[in-house]
Protein backbone atom coordinates (compact mmCIF):
# COMPACT_ATOMS: atom_id res chain seq x y z
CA UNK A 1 16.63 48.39 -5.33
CA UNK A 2 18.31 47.84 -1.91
CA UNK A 3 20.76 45.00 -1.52
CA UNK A 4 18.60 44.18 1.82
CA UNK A 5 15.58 43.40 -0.62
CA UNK A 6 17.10 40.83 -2.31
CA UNK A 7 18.79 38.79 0.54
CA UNK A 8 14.72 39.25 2.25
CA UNK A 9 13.38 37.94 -1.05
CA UNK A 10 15.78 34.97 -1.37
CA UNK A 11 15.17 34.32 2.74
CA UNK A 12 11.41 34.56 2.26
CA UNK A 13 12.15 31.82 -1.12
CA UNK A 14 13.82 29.73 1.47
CA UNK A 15 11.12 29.41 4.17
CA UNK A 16 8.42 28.85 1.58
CA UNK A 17 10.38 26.25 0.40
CA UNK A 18 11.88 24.69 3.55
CA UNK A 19 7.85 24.23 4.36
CA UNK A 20 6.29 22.97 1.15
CA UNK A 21 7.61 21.89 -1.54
CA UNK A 22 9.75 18.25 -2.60
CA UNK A 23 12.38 18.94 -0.54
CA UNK A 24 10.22 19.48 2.48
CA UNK A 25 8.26 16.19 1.95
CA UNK A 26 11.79 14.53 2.06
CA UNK A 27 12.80 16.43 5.46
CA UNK A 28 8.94 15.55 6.80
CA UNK A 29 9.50 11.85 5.75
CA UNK A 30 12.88 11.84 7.20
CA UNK A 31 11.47 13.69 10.62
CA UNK A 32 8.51 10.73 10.52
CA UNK A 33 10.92 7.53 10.15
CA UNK A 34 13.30 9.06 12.87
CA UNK A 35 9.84 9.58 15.27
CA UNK A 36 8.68 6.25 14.06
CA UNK A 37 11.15 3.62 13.69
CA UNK A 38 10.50 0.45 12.17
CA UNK A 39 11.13 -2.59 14.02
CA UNK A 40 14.28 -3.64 11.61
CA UNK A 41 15.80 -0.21 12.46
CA UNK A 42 15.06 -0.26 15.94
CA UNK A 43 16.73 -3.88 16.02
CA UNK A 44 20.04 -2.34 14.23
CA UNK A 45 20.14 0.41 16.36
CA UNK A 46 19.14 -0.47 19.37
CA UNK A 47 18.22 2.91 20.90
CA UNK A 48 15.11 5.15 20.34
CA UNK A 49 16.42 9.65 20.02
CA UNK A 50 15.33 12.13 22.55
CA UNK A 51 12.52 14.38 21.42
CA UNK A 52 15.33 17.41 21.41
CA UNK A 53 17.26 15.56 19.02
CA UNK A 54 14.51 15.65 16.64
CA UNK A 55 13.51 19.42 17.24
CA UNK A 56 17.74 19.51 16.49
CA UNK A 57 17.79 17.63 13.41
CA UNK A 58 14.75 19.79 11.72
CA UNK A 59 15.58 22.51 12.89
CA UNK A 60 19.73 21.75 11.09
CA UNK A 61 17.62 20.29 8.24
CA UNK A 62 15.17 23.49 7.37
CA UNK A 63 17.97 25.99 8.06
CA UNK A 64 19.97 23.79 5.46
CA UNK A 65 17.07 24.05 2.86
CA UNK A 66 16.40 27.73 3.92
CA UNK A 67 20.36 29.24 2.90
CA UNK A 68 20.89 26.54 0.13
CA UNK A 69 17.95 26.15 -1.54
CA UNK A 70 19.11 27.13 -5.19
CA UNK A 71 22.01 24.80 -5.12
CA UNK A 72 19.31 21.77 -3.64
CA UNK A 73 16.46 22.91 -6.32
CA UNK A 74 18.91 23.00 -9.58
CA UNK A 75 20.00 18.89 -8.35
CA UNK A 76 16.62 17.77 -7.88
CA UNK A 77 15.71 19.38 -11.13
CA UNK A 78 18.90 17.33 -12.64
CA UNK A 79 17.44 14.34 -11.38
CA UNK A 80 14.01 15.05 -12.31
CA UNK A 81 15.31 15.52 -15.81
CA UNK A 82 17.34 12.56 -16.03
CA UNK A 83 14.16 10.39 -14.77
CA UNK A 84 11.76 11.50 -17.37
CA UNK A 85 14.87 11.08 -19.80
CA UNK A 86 16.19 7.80 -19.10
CA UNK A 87 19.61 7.48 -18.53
CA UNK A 88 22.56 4.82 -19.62
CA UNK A 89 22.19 3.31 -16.49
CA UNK A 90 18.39 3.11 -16.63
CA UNK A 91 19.15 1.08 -19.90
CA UNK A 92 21.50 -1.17 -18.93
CA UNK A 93 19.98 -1.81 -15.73
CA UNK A 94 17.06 -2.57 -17.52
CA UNK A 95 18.87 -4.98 -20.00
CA UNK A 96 20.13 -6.74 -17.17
CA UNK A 97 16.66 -6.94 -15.22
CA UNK A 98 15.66 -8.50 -18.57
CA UNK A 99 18.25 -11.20 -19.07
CA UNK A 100 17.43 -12.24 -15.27
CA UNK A 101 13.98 -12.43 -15.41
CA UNK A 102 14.49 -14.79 -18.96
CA UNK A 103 17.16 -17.17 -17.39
CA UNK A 104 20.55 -17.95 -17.17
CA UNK A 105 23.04 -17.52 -20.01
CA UNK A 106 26.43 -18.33 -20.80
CA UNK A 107 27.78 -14.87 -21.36
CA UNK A 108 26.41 -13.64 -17.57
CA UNK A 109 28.56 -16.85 -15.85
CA UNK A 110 32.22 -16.72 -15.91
CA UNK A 111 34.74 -19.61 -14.77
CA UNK A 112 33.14 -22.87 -13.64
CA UNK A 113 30.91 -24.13 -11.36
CA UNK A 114 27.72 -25.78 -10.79
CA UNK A 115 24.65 -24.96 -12.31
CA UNK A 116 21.28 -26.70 -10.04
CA UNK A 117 17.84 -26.10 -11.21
CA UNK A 118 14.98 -25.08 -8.72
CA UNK A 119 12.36 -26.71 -9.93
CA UNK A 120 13.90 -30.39 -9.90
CA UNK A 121 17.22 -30.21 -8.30
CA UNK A 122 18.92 -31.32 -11.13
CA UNK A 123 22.88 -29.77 -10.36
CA UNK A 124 25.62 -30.42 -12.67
CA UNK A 125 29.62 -28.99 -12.99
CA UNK A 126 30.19 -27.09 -15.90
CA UNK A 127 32.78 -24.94 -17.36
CA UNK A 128 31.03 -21.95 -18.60
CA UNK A 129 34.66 -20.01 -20.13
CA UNK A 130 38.15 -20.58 -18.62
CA UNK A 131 41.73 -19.92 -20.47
CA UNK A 132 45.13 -19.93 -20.38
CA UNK A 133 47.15 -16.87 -21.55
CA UNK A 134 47.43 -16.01 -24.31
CA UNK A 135 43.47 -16.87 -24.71
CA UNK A 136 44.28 -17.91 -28.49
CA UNK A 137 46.45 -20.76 -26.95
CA UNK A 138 43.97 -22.71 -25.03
CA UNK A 139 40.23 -22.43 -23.87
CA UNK A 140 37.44 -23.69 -22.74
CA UNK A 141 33.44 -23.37 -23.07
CA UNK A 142 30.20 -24.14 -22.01
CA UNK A 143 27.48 -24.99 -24.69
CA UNK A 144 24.01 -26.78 -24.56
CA UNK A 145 22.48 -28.52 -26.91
CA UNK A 146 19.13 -26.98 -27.92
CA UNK A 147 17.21 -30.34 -28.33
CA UNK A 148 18.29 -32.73 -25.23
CA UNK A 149 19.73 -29.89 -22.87
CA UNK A 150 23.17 -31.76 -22.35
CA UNK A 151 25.77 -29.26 -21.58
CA UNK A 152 29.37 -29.74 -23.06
CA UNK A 153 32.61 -28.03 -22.83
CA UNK A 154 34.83 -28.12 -25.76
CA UNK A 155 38.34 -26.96 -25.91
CA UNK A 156 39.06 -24.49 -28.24
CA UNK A 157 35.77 -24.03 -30.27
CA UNK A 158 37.02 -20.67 -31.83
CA UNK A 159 38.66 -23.54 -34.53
CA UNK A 160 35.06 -24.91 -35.57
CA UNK A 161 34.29 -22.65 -38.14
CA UNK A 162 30.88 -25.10 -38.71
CA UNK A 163 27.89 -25.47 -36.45
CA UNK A 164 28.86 -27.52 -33.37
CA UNK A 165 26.17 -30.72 -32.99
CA UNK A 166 25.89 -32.49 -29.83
CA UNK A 167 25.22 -36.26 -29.49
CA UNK A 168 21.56 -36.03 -30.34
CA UNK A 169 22.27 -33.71 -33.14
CA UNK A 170 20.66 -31.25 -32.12
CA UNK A 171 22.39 -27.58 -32.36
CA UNK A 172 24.81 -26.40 -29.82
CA UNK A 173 24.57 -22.77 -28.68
CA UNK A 174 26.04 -20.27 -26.03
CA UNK A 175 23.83 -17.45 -26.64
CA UNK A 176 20.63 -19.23 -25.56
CA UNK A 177 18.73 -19.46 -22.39
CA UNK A 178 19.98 -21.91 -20.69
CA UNK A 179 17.43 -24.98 -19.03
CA UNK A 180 17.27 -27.80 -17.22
CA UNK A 181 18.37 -30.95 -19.38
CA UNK A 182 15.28 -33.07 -17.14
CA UNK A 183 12.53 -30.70 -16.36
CA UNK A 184 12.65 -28.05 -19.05
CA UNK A 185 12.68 -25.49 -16.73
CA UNK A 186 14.69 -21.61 -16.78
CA UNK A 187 14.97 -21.66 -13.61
CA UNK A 188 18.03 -22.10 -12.75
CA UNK A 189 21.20 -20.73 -10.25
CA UNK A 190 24.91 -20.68 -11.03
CA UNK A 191 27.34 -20.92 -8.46
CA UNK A 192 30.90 -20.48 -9.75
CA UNK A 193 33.64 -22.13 -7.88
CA UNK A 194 36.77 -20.84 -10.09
CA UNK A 195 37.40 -18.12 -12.54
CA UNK A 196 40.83 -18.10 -14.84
């Protein structure tokens, strides 16, 4: 078969593709928010294109899709696969969606800071981890007592090998949601104001 063939088949490929297809809908959507600007991007921008700019950038955009349209097909069909597989990222991200959406914990603050609750105001310093080097030498951490909410910070607390107990006697803990000692509540915010 004729190497002209080929190169028409691939072309006529292209132009199907450039017209329907995923990556179309993405150059239509594109063409649409350029045409019709929201009012945030017109704000930004300032400045509304000429209608030959548009004609310009389809035009660049179809004759893009047209010559590479293997190379564009083969990535969306890596992302497409990656999607319906879930990545590592997907995971994580999804880990960490989790742990914000239960609260606060000691292990997602670093340094020290203050720690205000949103329901009550309730704000208090606290030392959620801070060292010297080498860490073995000296540190210090944030715990909360699982009964009263106090928070405390005890130096070196890799030497209890027992349960720590607060005041109360309740149970201290770092791996726990954190609260708000008065009004119960997870909702809290963590501002850090140092970090060793």
């Amino acid at each position: 078969m004729p190497f002209y063939i080929y190169i028409a088949v691939y072309l006529f490929i292209g132009i199907i593709l450039s017209f329907f297809g995923k990556a179309a809908r993405e150059i239509n959507n594109e063409i649409k928010d350029l045409k019709h600007p929201d009012i945030d991007r017109l704000i930004d921008e300032g400045h509304i294109y000429a209608p030959h700019k548009y004609f310009l950038f389809e035009f660049t955009m179809r004759m893009f899709l047209l010559i590479l349209w293997p190379f564009l097909y083969t990535i969306l069909l890596i992302d497409f696969i990656n999607e319906s597989r879930g990545t590592e990222d997907d995971k994580i991200l999804e880990e960490c969606r989790y742990e914000r959406e239960a609260g606060l914990f000691f292990s997602s603050m670093g340094g020290a800071g203050e720690i205000t609750c949103r329901e009550c105001g309730y704000h208090q310093h606290l030392v959620s981890f801070i060292h010297s080097f080498p860490i073995d030498k000296w540190n210090q951490s944030g715990y909360q007592c699982q009964r009263c909410g106090l928070f405390h910070e005890i130096e070196n607390a890799h030497q209890y090998k027992g349960k720590l107990k607060c005041y109360c006697g309740g149970s201290l803990s770092r791996d726990k949601v954190l609260f708000c000692p008065v009004y119960k509540s997870k909702n809290l915010k963590y501002e850090m104001e140092y970090v060793t």
